[in-house]
C-alpha atoms as a PDB file:
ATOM      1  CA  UNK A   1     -16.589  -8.594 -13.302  1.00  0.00           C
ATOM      2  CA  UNK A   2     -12.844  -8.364 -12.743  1.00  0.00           C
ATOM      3  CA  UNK A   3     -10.618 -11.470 -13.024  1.00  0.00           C
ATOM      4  CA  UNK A   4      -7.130 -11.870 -11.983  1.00  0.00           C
ATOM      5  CA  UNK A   5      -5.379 -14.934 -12.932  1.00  0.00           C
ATOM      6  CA  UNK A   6      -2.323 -15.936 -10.944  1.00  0.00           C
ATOM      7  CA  UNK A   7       0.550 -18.111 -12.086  1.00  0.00           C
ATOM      8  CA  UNK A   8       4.370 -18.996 -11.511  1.00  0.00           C
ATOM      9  CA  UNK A   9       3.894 -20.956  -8.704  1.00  0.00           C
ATOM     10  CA  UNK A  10       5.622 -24.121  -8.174  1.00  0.00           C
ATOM     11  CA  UNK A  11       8.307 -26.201  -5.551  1.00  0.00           C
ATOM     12  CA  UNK A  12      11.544 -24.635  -5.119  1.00  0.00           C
ATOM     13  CA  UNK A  13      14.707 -25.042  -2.922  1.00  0.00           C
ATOM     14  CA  UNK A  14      15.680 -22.974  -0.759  1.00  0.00           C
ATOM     15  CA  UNK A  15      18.001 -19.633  -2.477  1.00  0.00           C
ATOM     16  CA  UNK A  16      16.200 -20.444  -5.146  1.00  0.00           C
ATOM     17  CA  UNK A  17      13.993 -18.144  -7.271  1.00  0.00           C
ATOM     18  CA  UNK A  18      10.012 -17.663  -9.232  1.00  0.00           C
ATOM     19  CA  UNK A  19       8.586 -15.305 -10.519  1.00  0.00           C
ATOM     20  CA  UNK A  20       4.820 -15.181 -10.197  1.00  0.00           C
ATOM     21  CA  UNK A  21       2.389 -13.536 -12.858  1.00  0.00           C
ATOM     22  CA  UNK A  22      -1.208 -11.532 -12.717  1.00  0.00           C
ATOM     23  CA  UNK A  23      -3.054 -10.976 -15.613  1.00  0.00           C
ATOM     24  CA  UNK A  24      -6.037  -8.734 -15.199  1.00  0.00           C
ATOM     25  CA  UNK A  25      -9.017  -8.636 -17.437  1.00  0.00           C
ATOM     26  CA  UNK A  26      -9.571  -5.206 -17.531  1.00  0.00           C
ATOM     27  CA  UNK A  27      -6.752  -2.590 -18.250  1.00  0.00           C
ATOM     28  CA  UNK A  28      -4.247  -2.557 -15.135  1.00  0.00           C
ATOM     29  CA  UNK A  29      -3.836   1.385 -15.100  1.00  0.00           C
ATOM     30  CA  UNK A  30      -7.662   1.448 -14.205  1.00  0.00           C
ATOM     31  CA  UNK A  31      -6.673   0.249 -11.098  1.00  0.00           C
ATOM     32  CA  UNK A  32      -5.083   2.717  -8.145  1.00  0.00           C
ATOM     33  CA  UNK A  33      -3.064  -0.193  -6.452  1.00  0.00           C
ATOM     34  CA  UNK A  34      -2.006  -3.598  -7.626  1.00  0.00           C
ATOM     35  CA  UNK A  35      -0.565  -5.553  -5.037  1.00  0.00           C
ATOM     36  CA  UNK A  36       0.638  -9.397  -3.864  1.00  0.00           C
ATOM     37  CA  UNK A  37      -0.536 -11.499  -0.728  1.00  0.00           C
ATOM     38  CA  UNK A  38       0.038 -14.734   0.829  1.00  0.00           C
ATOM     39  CA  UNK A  39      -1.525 -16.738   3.613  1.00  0.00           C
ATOM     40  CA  UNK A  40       0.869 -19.508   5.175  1.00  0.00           C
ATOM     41  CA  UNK A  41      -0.451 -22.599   6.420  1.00  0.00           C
ATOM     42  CA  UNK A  42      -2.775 -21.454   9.648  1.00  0.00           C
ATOM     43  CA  UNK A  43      -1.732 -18.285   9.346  1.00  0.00           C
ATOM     44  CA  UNK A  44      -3.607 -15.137   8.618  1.00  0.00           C
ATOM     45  CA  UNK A  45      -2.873 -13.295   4.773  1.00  0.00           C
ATOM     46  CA  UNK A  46       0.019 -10.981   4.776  1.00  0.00           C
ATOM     47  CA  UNK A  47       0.620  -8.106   2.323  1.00  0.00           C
ATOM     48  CA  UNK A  48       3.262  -8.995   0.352  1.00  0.00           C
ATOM     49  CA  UNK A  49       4.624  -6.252  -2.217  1.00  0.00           C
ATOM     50  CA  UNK A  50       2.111  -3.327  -3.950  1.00  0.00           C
ATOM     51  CA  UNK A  51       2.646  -1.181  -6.317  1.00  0.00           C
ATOM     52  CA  UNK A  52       1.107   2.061  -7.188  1.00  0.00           C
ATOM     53  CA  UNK A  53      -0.444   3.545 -10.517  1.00  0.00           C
ATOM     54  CA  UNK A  54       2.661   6.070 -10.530  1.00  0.00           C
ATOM     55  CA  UNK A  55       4.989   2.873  -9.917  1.00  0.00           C
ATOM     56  CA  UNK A  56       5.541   3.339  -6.118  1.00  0.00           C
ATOM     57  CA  UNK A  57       6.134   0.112  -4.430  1.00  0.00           C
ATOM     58  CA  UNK A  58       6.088  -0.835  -1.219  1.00  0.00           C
ATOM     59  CA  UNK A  59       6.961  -4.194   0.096  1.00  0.00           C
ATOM     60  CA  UNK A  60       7.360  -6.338   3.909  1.00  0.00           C
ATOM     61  CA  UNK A  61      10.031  -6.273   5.704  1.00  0.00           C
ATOM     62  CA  UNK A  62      10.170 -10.037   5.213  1.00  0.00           C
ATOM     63  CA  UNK A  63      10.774 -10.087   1.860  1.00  0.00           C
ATOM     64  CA  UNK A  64      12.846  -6.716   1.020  1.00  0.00           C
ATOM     65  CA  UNK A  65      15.756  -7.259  -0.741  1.00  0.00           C
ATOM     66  CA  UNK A  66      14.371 -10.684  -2.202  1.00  0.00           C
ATOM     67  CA  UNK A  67      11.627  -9.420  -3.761  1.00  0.00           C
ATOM     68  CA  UNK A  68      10.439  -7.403  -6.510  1.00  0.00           C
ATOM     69  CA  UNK A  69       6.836  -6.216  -7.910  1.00  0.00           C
ATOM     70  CA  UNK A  70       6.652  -4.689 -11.094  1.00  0.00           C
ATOM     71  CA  UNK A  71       3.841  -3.831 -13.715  1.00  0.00           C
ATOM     72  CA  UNK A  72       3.880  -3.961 -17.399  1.00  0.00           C
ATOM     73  CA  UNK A  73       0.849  -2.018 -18.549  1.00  0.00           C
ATOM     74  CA  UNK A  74       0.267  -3.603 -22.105  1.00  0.00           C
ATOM     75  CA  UNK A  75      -0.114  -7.046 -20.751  1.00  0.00           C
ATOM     76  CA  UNK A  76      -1.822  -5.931 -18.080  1.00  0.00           C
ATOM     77  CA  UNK A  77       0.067  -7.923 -15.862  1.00  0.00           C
ATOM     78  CA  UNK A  78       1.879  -7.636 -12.742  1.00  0.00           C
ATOM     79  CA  UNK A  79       4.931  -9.350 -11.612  1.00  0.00           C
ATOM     80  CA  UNK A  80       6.462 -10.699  -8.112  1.00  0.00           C
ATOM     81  CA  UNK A  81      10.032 -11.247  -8.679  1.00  0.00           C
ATOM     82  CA  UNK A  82      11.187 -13.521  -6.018  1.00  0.00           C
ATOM     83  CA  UNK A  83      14.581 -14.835  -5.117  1.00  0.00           C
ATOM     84  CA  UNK A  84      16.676 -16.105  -2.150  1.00  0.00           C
ATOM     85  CA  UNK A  85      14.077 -18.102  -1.628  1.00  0.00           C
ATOM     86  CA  UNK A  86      13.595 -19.587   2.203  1.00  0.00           C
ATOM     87  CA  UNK A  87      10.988 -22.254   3.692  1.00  0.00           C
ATOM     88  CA  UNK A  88       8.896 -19.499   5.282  1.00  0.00           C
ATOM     89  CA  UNK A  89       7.435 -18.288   1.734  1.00  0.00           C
ATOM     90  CA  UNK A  90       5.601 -20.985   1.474  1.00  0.00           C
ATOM     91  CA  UNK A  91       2.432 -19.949   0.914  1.00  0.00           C
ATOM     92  CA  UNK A  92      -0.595 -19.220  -1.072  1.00  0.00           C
ATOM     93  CA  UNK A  93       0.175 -16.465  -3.156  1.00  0.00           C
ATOM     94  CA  UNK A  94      -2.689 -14.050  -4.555  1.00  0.00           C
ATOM     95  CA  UNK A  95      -3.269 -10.925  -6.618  1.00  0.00           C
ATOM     96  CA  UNK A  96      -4.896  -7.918  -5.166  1.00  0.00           C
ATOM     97  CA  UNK A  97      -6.338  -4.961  -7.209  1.00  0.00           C
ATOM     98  CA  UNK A  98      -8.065  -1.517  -5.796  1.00  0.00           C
ATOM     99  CA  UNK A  99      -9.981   0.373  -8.434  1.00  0.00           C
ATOM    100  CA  UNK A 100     -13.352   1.152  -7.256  1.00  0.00           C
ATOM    101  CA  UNK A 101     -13.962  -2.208  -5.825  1.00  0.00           C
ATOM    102  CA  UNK A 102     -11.580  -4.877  -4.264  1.00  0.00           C
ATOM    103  CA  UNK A 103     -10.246  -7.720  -6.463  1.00  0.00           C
ATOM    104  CA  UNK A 104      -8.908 -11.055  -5.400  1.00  0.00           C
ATOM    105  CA  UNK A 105      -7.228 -13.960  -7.994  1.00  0.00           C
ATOM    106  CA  UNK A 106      -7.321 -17.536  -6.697  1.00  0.00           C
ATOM    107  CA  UNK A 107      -3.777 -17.769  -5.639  1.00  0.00           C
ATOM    108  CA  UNK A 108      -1.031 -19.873  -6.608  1.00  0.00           C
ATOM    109  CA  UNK A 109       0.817 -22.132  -4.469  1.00  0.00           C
ATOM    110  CA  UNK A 110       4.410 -21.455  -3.783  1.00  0.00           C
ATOM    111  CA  UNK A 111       6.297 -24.443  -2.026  1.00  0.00           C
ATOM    112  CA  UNK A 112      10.087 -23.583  -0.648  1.00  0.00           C
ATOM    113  CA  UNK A 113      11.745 -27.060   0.213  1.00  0.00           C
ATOM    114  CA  UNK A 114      15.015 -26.790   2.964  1.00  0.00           C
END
């Protein structure tokens, strides 16, 4: 079984910036697409940022130019870079994987004060 452990999250102002961790328990380059999600309060989960075996990334339109996914394949972790940080990130934030099977992490809470 597959774990992906999420971290980084926290309460910060708005502009501000975190930058959230996934670490896998299985070699990352085993999986096709590595990705971030969030769910808002009452809202349904949106795709955040993914990124591709070959390093292709893709990311909202809500969060381009603030935010940045990348993957370091020894740690088998992936990163979401985030900055200019505004109240509507607040969220949940969780790790996605795609190799073979779905993979979720149990999500970290990010918390943007105005």
């Amino acid at each position: 079984q597959v774990q992906l452990v999420e971290s980084g999250g926290g309460l910060v102002q708005a502009g501000g910036s975190l930058r959230l961790s996934c670490v896998a328990s299985r070699r990352i380059f085993s999986f096709n697409v590595m990705g971030w999600y969030r769910q808002a309060p009452g809202k349904q989960r949106e795709l955040v940022a993914t990124i591709t075996i070959g390093r292709t990334t893709n990311y909202a339109d809500s969060v381009k130019g603030r935010f940045t996914i990348s993957r370091d394949n020894a740690k088998n972790t992936v990163y979401l870079q985030m900055n200019s940080l505004k109240p509507e990130d607040t969220a949940v934030y969780y790790c996605n994987a795609e190799g073979g099977s779905l993979y979720w992490g149990k999500g970290t809470l990010v918390t943007v004060s105005s």
